[in-house]
PDB file of N, CA and C in Angstrom:
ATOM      1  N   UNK A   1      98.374 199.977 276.822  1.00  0.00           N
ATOM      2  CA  UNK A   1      98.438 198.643 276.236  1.00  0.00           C
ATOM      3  C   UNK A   1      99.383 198.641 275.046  1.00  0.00           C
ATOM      4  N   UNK A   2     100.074 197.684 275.080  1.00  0.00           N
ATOM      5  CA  UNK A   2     101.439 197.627 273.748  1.00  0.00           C
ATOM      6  C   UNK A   2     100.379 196.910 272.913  1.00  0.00           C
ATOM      7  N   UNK A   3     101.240 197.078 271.702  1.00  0.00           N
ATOM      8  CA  UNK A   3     100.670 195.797 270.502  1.00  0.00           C
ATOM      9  C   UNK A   3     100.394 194.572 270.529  1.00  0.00           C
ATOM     10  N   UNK A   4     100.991 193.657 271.134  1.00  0.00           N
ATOM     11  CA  UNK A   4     100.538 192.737 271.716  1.00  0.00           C
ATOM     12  C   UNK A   4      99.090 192.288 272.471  1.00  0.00           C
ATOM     13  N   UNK A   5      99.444 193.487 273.259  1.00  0.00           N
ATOM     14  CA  UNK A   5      98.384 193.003 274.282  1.00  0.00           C
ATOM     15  C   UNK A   5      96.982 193.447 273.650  1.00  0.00           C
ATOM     16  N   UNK A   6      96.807 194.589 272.443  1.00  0.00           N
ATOM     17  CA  UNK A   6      95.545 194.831 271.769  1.00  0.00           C
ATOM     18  C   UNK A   6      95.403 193.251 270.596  1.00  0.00           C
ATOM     19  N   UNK A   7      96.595 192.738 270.027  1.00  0.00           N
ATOM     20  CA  UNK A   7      96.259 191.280 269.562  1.00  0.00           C
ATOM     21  C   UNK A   7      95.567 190.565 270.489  1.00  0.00           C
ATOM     22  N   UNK A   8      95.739 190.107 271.587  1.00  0.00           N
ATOM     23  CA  UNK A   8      95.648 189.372 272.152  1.00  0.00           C
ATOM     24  C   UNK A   8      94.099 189.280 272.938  1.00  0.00           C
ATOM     25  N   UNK A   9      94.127 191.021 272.669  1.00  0.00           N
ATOM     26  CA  UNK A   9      92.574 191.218 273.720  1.00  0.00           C
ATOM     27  C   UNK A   9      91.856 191.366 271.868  1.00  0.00           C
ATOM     28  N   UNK A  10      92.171 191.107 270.873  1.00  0.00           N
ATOM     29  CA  UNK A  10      91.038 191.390 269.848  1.00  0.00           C
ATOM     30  C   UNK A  10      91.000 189.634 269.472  1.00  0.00           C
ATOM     31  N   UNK A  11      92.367 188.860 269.875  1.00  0.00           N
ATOM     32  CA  UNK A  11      92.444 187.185 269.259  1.00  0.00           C
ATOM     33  C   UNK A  11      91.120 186.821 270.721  1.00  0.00           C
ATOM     34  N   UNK A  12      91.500 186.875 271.523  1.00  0.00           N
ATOM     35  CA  UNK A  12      90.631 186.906 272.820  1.00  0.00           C
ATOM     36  C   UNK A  12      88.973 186.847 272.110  1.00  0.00           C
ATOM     37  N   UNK A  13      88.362 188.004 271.809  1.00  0.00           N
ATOM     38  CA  UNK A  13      87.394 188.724 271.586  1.00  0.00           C
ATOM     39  C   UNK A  13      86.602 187.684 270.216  1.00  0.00           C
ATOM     40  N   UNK A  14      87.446 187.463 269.338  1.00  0.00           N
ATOM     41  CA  UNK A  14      87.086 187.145 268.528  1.00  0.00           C
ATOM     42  C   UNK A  14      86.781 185.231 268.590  1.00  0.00           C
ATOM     43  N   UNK A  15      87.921 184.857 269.628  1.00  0.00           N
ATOM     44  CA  UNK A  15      87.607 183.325 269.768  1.00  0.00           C
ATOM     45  C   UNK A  15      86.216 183.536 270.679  1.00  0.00           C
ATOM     46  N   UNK A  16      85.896 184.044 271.149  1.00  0.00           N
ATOM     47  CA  UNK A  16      84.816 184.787 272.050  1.00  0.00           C
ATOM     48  C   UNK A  16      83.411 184.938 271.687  1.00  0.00           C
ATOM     49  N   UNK A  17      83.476 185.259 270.452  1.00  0.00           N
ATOM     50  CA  UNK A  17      82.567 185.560 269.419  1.00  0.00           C
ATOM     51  C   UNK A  17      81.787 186.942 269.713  1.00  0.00           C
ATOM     52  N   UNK A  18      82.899 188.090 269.816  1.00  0.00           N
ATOM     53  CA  UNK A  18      82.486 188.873 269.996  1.00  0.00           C
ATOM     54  C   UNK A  18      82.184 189.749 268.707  1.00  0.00           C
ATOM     55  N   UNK A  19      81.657 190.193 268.694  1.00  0.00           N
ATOM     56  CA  UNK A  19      81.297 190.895 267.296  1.00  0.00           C
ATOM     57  C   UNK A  19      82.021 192.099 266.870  1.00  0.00           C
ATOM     58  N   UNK A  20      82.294 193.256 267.417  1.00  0.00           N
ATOM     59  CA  UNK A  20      83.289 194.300 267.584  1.00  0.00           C
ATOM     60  C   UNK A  20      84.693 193.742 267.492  1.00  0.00           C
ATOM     61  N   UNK A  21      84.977 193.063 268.203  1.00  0.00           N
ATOM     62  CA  UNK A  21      86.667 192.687 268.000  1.00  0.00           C
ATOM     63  C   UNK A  21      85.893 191.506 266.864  1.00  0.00           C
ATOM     64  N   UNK A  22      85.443 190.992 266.115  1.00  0.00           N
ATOM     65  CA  UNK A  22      85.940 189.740 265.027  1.00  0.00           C
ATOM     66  C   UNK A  22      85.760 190.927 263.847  1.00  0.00           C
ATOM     67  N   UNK A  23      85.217 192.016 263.851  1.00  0.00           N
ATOM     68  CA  UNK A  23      85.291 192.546 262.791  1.00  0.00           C
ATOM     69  C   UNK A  23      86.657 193.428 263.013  1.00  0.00           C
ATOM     70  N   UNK A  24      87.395 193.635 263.993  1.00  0.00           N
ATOM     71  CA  UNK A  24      88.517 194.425 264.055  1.00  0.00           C
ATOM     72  C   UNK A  24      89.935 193.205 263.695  1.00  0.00           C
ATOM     73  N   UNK A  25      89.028 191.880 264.112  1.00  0.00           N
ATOM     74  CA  UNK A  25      90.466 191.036 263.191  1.00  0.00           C
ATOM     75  C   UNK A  25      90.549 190.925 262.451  1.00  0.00           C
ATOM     76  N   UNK A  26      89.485 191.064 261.701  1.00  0.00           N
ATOM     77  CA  UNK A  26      89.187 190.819 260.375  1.00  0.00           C
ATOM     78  C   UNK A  26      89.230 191.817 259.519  1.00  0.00           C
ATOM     79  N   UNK A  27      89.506 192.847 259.902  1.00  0.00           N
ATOM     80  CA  UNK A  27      90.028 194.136 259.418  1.00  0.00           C
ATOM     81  C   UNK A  27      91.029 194.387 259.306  1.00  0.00           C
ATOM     82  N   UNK A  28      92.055 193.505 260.748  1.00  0.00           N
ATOM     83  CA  UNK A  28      93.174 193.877 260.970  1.00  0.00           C
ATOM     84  C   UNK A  28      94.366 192.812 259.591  1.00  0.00           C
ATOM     85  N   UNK A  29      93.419 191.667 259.572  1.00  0.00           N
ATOM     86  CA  UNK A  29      94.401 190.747 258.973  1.00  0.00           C
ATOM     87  C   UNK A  29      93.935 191.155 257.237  1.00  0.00           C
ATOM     88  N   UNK A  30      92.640 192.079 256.591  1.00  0.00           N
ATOM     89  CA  UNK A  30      93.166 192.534 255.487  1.00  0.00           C
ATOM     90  C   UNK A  30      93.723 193.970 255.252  1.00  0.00           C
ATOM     91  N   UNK A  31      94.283 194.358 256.510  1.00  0.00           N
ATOM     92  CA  UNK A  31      95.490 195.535 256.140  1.00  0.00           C
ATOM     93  C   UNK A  31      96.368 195.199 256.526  1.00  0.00           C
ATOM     94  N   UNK A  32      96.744 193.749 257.321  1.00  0.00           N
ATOM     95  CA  UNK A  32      98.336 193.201 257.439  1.00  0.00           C
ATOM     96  C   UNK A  32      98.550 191.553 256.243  1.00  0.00           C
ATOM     97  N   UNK A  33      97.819 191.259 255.841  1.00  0.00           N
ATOM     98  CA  UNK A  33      98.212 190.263 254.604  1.00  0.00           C
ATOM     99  C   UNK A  33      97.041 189.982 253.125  1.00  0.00           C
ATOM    100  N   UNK A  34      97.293 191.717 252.928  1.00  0.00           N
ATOM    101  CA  UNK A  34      96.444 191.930 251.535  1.00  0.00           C
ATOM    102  C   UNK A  34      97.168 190.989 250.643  1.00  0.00           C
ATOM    103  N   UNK A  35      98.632 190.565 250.287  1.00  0.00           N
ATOM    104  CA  UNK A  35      98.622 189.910 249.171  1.00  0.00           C
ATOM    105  C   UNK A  35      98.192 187.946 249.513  1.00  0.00           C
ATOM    106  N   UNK A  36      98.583 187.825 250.819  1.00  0.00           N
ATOM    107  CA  UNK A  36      98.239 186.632 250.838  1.00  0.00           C
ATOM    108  C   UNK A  36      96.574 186.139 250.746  1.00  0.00           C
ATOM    109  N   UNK A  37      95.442 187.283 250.944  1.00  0.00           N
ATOM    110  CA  UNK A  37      94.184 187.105 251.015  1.00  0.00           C
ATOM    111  C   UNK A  37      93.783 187.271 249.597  1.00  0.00           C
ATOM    112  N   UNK A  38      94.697 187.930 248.906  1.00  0.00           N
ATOM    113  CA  UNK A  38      94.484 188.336 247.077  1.00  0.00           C
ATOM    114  C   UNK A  38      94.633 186.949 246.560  1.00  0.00           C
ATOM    115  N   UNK A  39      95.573 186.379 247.085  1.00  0.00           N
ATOM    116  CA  UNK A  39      96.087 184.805 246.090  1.00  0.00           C
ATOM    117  C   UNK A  39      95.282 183.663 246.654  1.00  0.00           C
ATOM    118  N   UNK A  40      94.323 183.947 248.345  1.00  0.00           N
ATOM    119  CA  UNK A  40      93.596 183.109 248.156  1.00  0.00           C
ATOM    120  C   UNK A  40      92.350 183.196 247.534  1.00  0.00           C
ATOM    121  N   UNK A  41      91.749 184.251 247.819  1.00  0.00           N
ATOM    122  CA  UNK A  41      90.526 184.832 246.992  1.00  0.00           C
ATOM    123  C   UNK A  41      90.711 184.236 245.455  1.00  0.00           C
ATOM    124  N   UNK A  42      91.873 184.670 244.867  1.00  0.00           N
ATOM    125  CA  UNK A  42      92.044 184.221 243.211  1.00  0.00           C
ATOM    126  C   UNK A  42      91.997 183.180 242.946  1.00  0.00           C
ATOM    127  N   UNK A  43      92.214 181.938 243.801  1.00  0.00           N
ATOM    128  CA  UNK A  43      92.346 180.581 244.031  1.00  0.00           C
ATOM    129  C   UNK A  43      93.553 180.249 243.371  1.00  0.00           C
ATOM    130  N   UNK A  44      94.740 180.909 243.843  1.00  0.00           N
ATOM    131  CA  UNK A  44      95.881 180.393 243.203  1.00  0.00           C
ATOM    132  C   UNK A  44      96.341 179.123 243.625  1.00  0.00           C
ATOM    133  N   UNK A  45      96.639 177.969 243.351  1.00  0.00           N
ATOM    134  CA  UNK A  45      97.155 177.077 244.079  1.00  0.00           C
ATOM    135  C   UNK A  45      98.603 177.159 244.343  1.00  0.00           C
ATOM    136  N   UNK A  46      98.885 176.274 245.834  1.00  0.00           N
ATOM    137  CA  UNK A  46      99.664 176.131 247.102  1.00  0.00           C
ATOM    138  C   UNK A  46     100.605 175.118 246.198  1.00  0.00           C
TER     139      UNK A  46
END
């Protein structure tokens, strides 16, 4: 399986409400956009 296709089977999983893949997106998206989750957490405004 390429990269893609593990997005797609964890975006899959998680619209799914699977529990294993929503915690692997949700894992995945704070080790691919730590600063954008920092500035919302801080409540910086847009």
């Amino acid at each position: 399986m390429g990269s893609v296709d593990v997005l797609e089977w964890i975006r899959e999983g998680y619209l799914a409400g699977d529990p294993l893949r929503s915690a692997l997106f949700v894992g995945s998206a704070f080790l691919a956009m730590p600063l954008q989750l920092l500035e919302v957490i801080m409540g910086r405004p847009f």
